[in-house]
C-alpha atoms as a PDB file:
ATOM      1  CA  UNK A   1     -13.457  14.209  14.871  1.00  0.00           C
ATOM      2  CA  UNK A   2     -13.321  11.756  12.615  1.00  0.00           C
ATOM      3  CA  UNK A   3     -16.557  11.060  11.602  1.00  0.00           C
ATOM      4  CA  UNK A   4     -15.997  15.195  10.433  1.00  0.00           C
ATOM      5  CA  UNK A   5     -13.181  14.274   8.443  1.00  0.00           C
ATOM      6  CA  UNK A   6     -14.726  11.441   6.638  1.00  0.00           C
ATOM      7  CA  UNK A   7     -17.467  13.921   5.170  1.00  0.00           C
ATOM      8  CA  UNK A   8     -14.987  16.079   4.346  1.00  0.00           C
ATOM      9  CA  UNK A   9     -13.347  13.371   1.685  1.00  0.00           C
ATOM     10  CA  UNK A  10     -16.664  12.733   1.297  1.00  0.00           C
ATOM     11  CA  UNK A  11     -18.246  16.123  -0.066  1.00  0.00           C
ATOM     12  CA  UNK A  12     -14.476  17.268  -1.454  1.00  0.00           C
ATOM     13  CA  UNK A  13     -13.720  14.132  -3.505  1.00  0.00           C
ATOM     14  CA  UNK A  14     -17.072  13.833  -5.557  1.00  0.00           C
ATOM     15  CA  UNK A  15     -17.729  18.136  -5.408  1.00  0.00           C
ATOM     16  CA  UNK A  16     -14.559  18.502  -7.156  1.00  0.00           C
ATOM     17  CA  UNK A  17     -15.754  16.371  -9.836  1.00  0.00           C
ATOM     18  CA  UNK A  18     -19.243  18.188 -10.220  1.00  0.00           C
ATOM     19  CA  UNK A  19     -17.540  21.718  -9.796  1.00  0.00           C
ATOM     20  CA  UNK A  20     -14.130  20.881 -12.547  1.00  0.00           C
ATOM     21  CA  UNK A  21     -17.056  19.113 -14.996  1.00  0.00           C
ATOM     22  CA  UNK A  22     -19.772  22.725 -14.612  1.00  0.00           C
ATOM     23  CA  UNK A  23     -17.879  25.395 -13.904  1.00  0.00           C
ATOM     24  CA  UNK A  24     -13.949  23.987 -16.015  1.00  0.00           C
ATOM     25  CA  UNK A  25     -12.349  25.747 -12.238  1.00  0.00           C
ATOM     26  CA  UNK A  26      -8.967  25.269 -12.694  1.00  0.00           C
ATOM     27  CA  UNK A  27      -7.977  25.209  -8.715  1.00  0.00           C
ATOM     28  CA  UNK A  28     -10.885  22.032  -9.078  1.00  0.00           C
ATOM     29  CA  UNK A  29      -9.157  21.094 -11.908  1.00  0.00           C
ATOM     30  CA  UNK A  30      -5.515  20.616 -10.182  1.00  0.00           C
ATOM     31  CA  UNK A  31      -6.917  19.071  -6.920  1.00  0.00           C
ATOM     32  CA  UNK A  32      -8.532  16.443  -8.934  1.00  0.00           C
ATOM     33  CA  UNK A  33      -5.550  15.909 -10.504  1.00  0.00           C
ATOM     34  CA  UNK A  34      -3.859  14.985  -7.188  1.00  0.00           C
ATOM     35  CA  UNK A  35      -6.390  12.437  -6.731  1.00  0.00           C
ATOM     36  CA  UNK A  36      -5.227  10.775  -9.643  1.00  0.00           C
ATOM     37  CA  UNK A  37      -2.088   9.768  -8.226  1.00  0.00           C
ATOM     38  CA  UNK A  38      -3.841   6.789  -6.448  1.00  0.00           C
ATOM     39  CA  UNK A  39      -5.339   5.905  -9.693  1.00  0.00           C
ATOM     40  CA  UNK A  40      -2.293   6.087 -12.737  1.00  0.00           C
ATOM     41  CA  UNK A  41      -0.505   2.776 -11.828  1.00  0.00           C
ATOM     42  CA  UNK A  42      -3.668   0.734 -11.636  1.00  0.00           C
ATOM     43  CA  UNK A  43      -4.857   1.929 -15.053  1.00  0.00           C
ATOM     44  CA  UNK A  44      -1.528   1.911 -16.541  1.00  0.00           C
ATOM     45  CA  UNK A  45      -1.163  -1.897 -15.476  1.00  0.00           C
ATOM     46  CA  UNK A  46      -4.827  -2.423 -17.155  1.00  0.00           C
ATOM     47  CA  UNK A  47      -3.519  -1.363 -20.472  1.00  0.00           C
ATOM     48  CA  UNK A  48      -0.609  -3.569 -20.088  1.00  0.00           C
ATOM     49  CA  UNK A  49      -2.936  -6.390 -19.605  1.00  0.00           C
ATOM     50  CA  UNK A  50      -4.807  -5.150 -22.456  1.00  0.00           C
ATOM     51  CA  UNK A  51      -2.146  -6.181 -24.465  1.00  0.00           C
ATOM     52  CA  UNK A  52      -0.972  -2.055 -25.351  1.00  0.00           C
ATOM     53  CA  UNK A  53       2.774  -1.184 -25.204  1.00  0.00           C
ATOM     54  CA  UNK A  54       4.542   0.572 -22.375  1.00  0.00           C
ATOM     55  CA  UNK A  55       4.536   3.514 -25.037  1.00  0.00           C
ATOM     56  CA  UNK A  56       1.062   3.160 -26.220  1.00  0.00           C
ATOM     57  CA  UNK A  57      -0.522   2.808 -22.634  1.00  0.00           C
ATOM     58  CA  UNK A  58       1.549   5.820 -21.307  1.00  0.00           C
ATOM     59  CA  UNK A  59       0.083   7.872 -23.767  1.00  0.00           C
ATOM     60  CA  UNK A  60      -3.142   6.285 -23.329  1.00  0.00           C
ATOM     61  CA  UNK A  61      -3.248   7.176 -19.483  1.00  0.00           C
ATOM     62  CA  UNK A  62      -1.954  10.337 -20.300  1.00  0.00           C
ATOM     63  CA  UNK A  63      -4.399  11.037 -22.673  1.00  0.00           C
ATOM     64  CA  UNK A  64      -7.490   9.891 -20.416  1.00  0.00           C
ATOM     65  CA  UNK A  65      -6.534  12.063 -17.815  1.00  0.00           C
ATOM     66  CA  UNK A  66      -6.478  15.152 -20.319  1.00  0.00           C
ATOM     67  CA  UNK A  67      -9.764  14.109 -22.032  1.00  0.00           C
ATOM     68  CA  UNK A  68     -11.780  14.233 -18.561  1.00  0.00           C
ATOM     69  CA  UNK A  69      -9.666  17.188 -17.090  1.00  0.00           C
ATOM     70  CA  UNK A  70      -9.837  19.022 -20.452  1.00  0.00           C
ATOM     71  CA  UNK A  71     -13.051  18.228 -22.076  1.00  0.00           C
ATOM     72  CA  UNK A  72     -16.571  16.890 -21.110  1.00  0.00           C
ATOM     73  CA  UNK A  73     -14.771  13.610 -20.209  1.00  0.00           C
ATOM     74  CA  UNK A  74     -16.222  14.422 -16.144  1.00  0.00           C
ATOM     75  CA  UNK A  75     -19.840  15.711 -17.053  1.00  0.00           C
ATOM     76  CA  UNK A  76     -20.224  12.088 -17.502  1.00  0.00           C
ATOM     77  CA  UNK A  77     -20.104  10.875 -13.866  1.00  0.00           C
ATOM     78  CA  UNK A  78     -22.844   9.358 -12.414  1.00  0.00           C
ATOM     79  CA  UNK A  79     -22.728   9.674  -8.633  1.00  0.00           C
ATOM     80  CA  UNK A  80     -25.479   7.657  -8.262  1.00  0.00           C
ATOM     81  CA  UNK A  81     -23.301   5.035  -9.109  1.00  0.00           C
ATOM     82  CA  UNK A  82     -21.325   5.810  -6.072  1.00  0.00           C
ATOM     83  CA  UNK A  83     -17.422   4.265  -6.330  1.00  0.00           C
ATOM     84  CA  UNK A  84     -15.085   6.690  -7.859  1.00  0.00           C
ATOM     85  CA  UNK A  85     -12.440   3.607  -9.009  1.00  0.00           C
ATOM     86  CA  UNK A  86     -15.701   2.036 -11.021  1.00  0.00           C
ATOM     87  CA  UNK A  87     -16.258   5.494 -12.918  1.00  0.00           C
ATOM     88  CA  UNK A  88     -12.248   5.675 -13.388  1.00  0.00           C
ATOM     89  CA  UNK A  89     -12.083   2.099 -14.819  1.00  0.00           C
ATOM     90  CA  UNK A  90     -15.491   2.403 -16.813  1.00  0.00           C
ATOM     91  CA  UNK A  91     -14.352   5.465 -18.075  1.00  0.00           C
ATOM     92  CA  UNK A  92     -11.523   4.567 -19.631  1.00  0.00           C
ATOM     93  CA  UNK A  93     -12.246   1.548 -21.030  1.00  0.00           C
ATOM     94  CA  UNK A  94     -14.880   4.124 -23.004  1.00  0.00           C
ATOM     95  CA  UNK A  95     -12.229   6.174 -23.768  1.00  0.00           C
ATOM     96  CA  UNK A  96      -9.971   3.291 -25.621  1.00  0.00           C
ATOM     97  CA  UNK A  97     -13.381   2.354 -27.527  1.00  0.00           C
ATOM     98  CA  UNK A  98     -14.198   5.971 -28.931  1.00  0.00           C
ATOM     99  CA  UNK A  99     -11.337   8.911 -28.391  1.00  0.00           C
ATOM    100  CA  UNK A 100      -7.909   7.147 -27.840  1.00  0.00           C
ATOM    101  CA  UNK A 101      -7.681   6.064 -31.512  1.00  0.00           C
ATOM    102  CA  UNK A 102      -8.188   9.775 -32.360  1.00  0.00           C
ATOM    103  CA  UNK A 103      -6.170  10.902 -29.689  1.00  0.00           C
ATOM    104  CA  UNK A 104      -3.445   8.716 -28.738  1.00  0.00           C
ATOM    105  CA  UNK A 105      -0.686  10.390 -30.519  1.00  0.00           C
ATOM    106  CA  UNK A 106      -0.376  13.722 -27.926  1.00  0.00           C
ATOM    107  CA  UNK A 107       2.895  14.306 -26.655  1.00  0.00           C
ATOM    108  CA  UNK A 108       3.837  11.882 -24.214  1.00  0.00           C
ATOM    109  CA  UNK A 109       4.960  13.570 -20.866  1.00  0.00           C
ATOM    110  CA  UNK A 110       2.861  16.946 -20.525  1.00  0.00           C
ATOM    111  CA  UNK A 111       0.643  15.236 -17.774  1.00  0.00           C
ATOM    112  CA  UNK A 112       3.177  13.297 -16.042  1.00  0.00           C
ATOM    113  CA  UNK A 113       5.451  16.542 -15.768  1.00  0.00           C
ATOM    114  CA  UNK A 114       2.402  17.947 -13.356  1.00  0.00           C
ATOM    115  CA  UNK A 115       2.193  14.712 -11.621  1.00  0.00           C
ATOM    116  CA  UNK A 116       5.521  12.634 -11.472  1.00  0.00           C
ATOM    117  CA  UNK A 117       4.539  10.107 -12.464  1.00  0.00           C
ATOM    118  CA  UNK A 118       7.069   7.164 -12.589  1.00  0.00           C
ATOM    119  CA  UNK A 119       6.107   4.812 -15.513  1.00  0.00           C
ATOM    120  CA  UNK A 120       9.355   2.628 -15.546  1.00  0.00           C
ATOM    121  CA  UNK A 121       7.956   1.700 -11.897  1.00  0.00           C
ATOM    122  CA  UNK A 122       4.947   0.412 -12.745  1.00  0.00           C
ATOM    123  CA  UNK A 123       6.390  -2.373 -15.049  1.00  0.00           C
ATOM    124  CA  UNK A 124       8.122  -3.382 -11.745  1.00  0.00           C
ATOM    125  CA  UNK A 125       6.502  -7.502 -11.465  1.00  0.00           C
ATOM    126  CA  UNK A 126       4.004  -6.781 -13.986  1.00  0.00           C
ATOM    127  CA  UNK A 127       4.626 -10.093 -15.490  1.00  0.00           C
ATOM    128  CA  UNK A 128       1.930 -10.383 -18.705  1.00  0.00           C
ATOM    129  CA  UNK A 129       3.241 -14.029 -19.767  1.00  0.00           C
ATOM    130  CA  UNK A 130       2.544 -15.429 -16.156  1.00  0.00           C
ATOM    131  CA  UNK A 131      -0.495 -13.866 -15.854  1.00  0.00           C
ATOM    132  CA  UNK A 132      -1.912 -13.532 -19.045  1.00  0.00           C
ATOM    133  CA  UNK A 133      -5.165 -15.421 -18.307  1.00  0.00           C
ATOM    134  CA  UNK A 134      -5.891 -13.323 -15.039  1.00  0.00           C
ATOM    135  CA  UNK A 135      -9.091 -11.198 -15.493  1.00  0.00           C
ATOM    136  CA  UNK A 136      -7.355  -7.327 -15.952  1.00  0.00           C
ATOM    137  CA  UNK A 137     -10.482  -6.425 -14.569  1.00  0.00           C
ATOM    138  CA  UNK A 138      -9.639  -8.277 -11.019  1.00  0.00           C
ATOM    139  CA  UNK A 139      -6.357  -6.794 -11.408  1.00  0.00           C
ATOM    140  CA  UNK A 140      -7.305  -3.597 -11.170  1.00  0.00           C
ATOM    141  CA  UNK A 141      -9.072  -3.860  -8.145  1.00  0.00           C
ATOM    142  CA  UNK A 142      -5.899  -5.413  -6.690  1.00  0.00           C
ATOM    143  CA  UNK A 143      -3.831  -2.653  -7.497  1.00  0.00           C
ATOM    144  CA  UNK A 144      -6.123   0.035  -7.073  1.00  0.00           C
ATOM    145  CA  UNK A 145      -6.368  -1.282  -3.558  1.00  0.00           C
ATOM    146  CA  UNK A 146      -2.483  -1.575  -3.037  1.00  0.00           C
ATOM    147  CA  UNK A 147      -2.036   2.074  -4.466  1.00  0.00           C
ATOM    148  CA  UNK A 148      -4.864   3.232  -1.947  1.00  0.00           C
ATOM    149  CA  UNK A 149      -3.173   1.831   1.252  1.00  0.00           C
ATOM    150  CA  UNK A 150       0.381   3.045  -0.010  1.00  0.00           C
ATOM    151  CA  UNK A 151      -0.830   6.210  -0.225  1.00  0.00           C
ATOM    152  CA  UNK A 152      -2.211   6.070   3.317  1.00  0.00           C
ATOM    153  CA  UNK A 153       1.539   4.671   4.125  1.00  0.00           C
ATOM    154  CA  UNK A 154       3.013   7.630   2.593  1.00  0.00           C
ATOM    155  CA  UNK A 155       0.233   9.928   4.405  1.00  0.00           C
ATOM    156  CA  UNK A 156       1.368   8.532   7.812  1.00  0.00           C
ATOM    157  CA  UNK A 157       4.777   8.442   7.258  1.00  0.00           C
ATOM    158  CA  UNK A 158       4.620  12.462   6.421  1.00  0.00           C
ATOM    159  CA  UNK A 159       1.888  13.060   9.426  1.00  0.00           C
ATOM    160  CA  UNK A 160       3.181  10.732  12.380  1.00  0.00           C
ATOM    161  CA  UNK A 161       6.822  11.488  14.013  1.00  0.00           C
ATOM    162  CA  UNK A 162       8.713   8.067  14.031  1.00  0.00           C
ATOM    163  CA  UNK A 163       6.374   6.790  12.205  1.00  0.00           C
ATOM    164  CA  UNK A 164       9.088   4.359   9.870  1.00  0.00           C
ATOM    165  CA  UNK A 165      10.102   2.351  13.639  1.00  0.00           C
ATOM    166  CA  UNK A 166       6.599   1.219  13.800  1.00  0.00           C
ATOM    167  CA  UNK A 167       5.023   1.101  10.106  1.00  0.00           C
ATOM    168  CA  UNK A 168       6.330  -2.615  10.169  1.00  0.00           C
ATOM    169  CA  UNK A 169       4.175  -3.644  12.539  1.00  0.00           C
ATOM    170  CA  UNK A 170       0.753  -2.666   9.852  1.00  0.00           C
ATOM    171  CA  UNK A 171       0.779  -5.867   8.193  1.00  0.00           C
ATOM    172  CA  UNK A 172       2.946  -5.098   5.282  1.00  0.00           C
ATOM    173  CA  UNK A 173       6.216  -6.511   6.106  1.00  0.00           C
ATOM    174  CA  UNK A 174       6.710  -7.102   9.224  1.00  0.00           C
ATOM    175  CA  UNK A 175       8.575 -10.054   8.966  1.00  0.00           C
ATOM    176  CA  UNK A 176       9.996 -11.546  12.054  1.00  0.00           C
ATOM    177  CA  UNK A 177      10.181  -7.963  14.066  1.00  0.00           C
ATOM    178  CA  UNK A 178       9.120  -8.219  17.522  1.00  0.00           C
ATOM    179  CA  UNK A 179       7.832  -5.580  20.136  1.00  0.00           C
ATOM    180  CA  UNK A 180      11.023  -6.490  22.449  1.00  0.00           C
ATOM    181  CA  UNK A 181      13.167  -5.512  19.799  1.00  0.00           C
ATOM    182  CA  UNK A 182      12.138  -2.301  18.416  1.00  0.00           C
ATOM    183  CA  UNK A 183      11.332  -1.488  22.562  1.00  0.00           C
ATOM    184  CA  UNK A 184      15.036  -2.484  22.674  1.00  0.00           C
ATOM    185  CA  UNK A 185      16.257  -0.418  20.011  1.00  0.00           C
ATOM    186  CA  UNK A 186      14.453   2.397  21.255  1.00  0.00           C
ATOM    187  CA  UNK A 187      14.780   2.510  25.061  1.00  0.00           C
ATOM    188  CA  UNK A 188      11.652   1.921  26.010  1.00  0.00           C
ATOM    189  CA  UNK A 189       9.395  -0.828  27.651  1.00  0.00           C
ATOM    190  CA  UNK A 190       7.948  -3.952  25.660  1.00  0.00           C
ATOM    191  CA  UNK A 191       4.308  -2.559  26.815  1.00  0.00           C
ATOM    192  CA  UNK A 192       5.165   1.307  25.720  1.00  0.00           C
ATOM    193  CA  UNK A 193       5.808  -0.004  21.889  1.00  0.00           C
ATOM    194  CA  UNK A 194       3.074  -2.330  22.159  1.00  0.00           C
ATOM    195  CA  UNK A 195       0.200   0.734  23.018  1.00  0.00           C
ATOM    196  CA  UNK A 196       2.263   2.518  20.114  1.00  0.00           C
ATOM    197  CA  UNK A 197       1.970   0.098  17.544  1.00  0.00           C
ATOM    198  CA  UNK A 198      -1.986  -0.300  19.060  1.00  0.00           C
ATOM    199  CA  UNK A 199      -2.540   3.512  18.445  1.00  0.00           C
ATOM    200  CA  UNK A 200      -0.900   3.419  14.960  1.00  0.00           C
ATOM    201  CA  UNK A 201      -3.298   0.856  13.817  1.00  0.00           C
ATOM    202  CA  UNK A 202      -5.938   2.629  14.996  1.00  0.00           C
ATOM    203  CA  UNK A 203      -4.773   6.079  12.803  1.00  0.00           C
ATOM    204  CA  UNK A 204      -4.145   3.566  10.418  1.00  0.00           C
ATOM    205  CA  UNK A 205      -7.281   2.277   9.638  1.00  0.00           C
ATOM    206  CA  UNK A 206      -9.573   5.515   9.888  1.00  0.00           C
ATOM    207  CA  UNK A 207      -7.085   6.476   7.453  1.00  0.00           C
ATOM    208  CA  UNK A 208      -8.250   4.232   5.072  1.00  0.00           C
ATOM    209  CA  UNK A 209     -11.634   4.547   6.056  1.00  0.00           C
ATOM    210  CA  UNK A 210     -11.078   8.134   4.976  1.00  0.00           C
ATOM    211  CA  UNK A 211      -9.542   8.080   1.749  1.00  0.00           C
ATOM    212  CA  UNK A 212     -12.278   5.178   0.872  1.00  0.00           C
ATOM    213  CA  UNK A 213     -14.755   7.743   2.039  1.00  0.00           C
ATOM    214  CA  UNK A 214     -13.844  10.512  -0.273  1.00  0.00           C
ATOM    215  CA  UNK A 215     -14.293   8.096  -3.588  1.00  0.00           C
ATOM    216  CA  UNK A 216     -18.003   7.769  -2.436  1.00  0.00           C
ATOM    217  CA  UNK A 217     -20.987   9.294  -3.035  1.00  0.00           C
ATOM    218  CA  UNK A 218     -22.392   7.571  -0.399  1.00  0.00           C
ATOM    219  CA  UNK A 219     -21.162   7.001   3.418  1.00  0.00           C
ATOM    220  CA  UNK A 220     -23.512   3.831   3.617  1.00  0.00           C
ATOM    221  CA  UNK A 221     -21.440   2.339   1.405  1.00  0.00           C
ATOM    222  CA  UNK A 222     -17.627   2.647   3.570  1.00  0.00           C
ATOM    223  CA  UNK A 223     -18.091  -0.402   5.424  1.00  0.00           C
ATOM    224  CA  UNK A 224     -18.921  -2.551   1.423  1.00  0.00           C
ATOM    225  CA  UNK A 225     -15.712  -0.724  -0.324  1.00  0.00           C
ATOM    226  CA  UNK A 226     -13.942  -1.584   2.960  1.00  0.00           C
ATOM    227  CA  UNK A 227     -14.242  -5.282   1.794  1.00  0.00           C
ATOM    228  CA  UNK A 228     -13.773  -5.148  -1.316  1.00  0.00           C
ATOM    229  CA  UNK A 229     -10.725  -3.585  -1.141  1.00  0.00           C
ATOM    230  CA  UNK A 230      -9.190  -6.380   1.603  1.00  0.00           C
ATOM    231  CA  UNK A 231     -10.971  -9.083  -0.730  1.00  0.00           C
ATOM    232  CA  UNK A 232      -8.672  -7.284  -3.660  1.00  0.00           C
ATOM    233  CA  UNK A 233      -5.616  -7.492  -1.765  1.00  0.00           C
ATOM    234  CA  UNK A 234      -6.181 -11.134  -0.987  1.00  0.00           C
ATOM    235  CA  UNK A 235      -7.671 -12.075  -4.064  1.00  0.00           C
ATOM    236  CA  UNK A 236      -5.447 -15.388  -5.539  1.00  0.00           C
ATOM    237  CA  UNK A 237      -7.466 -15.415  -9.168  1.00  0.00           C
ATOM    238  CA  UNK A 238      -8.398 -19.255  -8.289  1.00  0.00           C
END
């Protein structure tokens, strides 16, 4: 079952690029939009680093996603290249160098209506001054691989009943919660949360390896994306 699920990312993802960039299907059009979700925050935060306004990189996200959604921004995709964030980063950075100075000045707010996007958030601990010598590059790959699992988070929590008692024990604040007490809290044995939690981590983690799956063009290459996007999350920029 899974290994049919992960081809199913994995033909969707990278045929709704080819069929939005031939045939300009709308219905290709909006589910690649959706996919964009995971990528807005990280780009955003690149632009930031870039040294471009909270108004100027709004509209410059904004604007990106319109140029390859609206124009021939997706015919350039080379899926021989094979990771969907390096064609989202590599495309945009061409985008600042030849449209966005032409561009830029859209109305801000027609694509985030579609896609609620938050941008106030993602200033949250963004901290240029600190940082300012940090490769935006590496960056990138950080949060591109924080917005991934957070969308597997949000994927769960929507998919798995109870899933909020247990989503502690994943690694991402779990703090000083023990099995005895959630067992406690939820009148059951120490042992029942335990294989719980176990099973969770296993859903967990073909999550991931499914949404990794469907940004590439090639399977071979899970297991490599796999570590580069734990490397991100633990990268210190020593």
């Amino acid at each position: 079952m899974s290994e049919d699920r992960s081809d199913l990312f994995l033909t969707t993802r990278w045929t709704l690029v080819g069929e939005a960039a031939r045939t300009g299907d709308a219905g290709a059009k909006q589910a690649l939009g959706s996919l964009f979700v995971t990528y807005w925050k990280p780009l955003y935060r690149y632009a930031r680093r870039q040294g471009k306004s909270p108004e100027d990189a709004e509209d410059l996200v904004q604007g990106f996603f319109e140029h390859l959604l609206e124009g021939d921004g997706l015919r350039k995709v080379d899926r021989d290249r094979g990771r969907f964030r390096a064609f989202m980063l590599g495309s945009l950075k061409n985008y600042v160098a030849s449209e966005w100075r032409r561009e830029h000045r859209q109305k801000r707010g027609g694509f985030a209506v579609h896609l609620s996007l938050d941008w106030h958030d993602a200033e949250t601990g963004l901290g240029l001054d600190a940082e300012e010598h940090r490769s935006p590059d590496r960056w990138f790959d950080k949060e591109w691989a924080t917005a991934l699992l957070d969308k597997v988070l949000d994927d769960l929590d929507r998919d798995e009943p109870g899933f909020e008692r247990w989503k502690r024990f994943l690694g991402r604040g779990q703090g000083d919660l023990s099995y005895a007490d959630v067992a406690s809290v939820h009148g059951m044995s120490e042992g029942a949360a335990r294989v719980a939690v176990h099973r969770l981590r296993k859903r967990y983690r073909q999550r991931v390896r499914d949404e990794i799956a469907g940004t590439l063009a090639d399977p071979s290459m899970i297991d490599d994306e796999m570590r580069s996007l734990f490397e991100a999350l633990t990268d210190d920029f020593t």
